[in-house]
Every structure is written in C-alpha cells, then in structure tokens.
N, C-alpha and C. Protein backbone atom coordinates (compact mmCIF):
# COMPACT_ATOMS: atom_id res chain seq x y z
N UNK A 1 -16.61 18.83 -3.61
CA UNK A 1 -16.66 17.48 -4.15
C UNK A 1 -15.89 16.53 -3.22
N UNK A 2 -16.38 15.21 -2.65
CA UNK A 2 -15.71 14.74 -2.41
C UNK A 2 -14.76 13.60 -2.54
N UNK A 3 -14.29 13.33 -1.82
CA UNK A 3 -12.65 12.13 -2.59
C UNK A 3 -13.38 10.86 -3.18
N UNK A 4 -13.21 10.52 -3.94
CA UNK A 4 -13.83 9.50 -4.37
C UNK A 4 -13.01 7.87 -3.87
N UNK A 5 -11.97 8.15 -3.20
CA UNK A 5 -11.62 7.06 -2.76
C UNK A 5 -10.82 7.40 -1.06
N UNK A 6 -10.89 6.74 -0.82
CA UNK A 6 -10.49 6.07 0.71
C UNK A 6 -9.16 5.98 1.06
N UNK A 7 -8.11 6.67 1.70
CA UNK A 7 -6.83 6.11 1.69
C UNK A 7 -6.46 5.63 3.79
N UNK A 8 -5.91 4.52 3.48
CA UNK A 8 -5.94 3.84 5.01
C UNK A 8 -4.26 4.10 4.41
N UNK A 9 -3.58 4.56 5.86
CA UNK A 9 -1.65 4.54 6.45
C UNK A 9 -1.97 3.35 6.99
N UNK A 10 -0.64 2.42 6.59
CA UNK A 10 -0.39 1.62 7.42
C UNK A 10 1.03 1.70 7.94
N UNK A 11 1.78 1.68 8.98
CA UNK A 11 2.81 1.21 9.26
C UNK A 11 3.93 -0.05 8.26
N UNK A 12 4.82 -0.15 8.19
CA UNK A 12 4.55 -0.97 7.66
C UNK A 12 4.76 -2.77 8.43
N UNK A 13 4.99 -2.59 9.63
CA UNK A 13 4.37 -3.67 10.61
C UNK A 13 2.75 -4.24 10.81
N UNK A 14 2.24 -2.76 10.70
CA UNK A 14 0.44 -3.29 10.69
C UNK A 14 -0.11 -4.00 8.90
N UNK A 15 1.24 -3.56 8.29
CA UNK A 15 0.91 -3.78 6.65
C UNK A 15 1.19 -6.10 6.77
N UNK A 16 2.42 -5.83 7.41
CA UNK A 16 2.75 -7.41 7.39
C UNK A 16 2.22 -8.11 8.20
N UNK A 17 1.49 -7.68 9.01
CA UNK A 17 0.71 -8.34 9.61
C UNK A 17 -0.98 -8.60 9.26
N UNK A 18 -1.54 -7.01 8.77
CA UNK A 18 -2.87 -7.60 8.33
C UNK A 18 -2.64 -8.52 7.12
N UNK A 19 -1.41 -8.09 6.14
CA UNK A 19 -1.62 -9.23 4.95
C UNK A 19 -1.37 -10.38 5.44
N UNK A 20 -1.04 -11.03 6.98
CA UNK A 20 -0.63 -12.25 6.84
C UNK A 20 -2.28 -12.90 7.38
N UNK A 21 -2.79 -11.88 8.03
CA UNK A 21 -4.23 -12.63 8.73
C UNK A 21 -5.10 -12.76 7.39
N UNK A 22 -4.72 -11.63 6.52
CA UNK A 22 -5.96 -11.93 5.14
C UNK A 22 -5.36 -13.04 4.50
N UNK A 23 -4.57 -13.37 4.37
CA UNK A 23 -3.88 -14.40 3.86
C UNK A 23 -4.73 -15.73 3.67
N UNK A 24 -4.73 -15.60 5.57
CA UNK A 24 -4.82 -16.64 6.37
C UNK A 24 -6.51 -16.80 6.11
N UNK A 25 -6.78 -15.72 6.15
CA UNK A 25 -8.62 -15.88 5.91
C UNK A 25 -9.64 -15.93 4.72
N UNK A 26 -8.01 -15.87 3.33
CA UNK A 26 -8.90 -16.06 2.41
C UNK A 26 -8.50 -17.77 1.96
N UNK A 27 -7.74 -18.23 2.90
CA UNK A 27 -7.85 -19.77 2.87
C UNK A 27 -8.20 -20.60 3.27
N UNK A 28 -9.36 -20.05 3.95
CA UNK A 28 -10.61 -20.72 4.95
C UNK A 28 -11.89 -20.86 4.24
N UNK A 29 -12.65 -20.78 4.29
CA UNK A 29 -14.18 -20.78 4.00
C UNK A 29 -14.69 -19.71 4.34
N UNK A 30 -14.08 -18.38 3.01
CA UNK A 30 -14.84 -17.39 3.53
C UNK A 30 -16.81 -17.07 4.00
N UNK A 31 -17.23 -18.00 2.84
CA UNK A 31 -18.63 -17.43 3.35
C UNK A 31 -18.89 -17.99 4.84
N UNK A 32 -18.11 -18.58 5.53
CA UNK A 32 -18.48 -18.57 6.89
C UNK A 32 -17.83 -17.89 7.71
N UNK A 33 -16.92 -17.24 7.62
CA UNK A 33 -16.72 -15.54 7.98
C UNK A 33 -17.87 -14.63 7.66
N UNK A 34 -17.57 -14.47 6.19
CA UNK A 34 -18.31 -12.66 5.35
C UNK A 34 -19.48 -13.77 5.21
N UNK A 35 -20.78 -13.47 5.68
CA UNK A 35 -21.84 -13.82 4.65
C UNK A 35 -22.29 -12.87 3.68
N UNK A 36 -21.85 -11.65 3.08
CA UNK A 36 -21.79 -10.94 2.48
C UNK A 36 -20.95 -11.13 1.09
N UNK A 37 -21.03 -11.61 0.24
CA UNK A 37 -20.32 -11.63 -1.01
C UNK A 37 -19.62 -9.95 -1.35
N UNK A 38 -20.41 -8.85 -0.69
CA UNK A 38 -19.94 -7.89 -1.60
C UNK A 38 -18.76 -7.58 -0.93
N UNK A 39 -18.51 -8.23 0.67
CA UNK A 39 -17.40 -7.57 1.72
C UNK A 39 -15.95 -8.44 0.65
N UNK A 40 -16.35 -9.45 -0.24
CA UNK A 40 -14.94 -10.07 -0.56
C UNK A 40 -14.01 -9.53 -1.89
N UNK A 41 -15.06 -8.05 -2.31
CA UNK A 41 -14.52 -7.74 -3.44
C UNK A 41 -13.16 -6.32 -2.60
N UNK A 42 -13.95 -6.01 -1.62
CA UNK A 42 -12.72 -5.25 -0.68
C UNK A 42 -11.85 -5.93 -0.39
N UNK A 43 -12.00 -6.85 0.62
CA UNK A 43 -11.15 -7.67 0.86
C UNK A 43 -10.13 -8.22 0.21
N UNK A 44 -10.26 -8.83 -0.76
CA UNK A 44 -9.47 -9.19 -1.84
C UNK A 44 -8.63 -7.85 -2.49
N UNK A 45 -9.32 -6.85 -2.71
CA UNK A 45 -8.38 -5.79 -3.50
C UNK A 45 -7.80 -5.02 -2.09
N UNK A 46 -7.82 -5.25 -0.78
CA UNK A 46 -6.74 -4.62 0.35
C UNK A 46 -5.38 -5.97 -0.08
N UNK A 47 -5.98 -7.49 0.09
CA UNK A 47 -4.84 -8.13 0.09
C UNK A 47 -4.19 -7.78 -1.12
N UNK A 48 -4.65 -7.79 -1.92
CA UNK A 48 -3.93 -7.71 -3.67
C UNK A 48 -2.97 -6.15 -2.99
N UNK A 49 -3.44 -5.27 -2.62
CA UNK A 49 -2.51 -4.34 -2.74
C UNK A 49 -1.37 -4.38 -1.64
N UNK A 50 -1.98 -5.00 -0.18
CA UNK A 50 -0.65 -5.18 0.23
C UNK A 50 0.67 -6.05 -0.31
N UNK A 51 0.26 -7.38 -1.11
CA UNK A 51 0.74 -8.25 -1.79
C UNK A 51 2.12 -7.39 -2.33
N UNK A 52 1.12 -6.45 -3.06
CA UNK A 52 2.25 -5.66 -4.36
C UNK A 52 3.12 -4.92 -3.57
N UNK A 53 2.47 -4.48 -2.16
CA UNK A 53 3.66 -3.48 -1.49
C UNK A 53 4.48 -3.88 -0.69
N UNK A 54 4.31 -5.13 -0.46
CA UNK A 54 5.19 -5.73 0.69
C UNK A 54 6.02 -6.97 -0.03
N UNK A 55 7.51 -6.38 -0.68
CA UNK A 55 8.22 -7.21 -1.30
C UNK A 55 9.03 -8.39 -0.03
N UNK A 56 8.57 -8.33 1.21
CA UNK A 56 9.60 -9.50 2.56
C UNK A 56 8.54 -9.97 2.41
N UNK A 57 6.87 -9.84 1.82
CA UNK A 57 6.11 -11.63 1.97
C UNK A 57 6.91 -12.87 1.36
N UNK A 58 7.88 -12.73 0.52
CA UNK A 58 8.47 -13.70 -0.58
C UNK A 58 9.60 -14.22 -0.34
N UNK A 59 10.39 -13.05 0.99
CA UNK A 59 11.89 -13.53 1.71
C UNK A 59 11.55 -15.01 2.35
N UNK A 60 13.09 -15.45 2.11
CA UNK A 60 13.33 -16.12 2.94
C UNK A 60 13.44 -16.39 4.36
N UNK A 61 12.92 -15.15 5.46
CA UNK A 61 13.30 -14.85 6.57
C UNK A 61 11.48 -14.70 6.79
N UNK A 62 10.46 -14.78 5.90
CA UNK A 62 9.33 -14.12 6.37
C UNK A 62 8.66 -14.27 7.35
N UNK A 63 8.90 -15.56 8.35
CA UNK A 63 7.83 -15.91 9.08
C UNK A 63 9.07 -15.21 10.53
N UNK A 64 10.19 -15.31 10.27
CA UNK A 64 10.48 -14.07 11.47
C UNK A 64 10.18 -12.92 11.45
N UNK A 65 10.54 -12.40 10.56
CA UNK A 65 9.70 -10.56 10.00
C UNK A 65 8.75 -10.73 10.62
N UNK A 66 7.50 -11.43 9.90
CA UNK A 66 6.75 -11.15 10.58
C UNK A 66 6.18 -11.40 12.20
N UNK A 67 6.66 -12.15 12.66
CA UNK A 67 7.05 -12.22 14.21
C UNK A 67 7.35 -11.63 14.57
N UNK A 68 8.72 -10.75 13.88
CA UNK A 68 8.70 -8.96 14.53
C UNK A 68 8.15 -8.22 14.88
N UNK A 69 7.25 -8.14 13.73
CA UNK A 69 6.28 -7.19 13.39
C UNK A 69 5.16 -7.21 14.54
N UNK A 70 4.88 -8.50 14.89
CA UNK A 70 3.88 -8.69 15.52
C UNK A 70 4.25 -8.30 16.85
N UNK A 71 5.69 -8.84 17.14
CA UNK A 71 5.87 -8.47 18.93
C UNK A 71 6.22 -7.01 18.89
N UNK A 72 6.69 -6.01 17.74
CA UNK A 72 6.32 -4.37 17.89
C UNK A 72 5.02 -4.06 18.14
N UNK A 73 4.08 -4.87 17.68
CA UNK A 73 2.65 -4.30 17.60
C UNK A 73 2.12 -4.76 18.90
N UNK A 74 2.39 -5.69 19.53
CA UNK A 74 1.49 -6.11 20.22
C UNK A 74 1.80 -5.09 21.98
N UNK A 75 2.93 -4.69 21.85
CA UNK A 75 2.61 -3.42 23.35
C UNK A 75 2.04 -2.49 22.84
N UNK A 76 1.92 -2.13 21.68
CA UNK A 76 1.70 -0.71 21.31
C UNK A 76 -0.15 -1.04 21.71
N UNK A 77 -0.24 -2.21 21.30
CA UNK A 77 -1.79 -2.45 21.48
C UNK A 77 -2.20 -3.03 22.84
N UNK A 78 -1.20 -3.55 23.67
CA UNK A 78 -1.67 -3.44 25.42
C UNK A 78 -1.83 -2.19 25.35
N UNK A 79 -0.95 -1.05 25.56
CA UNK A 79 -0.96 0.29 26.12
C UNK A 79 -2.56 0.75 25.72
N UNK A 80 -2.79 0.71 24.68
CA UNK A 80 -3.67 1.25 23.75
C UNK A 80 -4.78 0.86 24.84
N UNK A 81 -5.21 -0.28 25.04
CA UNK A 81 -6.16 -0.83 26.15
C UNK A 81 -6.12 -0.87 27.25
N UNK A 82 -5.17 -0.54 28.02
CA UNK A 82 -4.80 0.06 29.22
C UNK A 82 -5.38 1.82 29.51
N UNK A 83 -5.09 1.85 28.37
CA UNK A 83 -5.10 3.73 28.30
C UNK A 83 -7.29 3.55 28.30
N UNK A 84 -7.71 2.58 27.70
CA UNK A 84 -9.05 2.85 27.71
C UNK A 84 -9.38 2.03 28.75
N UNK A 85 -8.88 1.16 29.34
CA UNK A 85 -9.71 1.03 30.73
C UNK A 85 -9.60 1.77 31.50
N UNK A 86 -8.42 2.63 31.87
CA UNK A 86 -8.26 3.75 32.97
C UNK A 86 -9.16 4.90 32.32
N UNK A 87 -9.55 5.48 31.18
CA UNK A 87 -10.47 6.18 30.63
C UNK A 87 -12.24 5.71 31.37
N UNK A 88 -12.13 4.63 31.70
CA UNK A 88 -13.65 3.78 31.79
C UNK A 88 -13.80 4.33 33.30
N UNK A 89 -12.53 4.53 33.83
CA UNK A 89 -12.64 4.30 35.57
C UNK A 89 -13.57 5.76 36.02
C-alpha cells in the first residue's frame, strides 16, 4: 500500500525562505502566475503549514533572519551549480 501523503524536509532556512517567497506570491495576482486553480489549493496549505511552524515569521528581527537564511542558502546553491556545470563538461 502506498503512503497516502507526501512528506518534503526542509531545513529550517529553506523553510524561512520559501514561506517568505509564498508570502510574497500569494500577494500578487495569482492567476497570472498558476493558471491552474487546482495548483492554489497546495500552495496555500504548504504556506499555512510553514506559517504554523515557523514561530521568527512574527519576531521582531524577521527581515534579518531571514536575510540569514538567505545568505546560508545562497553558496550552498552556487556550489550546487558549479558542481553541474563541471558534470556538463
């Protein structure tokens, strides 16, 4: 039988950071992102759950946190693309 649900690890740097881009994208005009209505019932229940797990969205310090977060992530993700262009060669 199999799992009936899906479990994604996040770090919890990749956690404060995707909730800040969903954030950011469910205060746009989604149907001109998703033209898909059914992609916003996921969407919405990833942000809802990072919401609940990430008690520093609400600090007073949040927009450095997450600036942290982001300059940890962002070598980890040069390397990451480095490592696949020398893979390409």
């Amino acid at each position: 039988m199999e799992n009936p649900e899906i479990i994604i690890r996040l770090s919890p740097d990749e956690a404060l950071v995707l909730s800040d881009w969903l954030e950011q994208v469910q205060m746009t005009d989604l149907s001109r992102l998703v033209d898909d209505p059914a992609v916003w019932a996921p969407l919405h229940r990833i942000a809802g759950t990072l919401d609940k797990s990430l008690p520093g969205i609400f600090a007073a310090d949040y927009a450095e946190r997450l600036e942290a977060a982001r300059s940890r992530l962002r070598p980890a993700l040069e390397d990451s693309a480095s490592d696949e262009e020398g893979a390409d060669a």
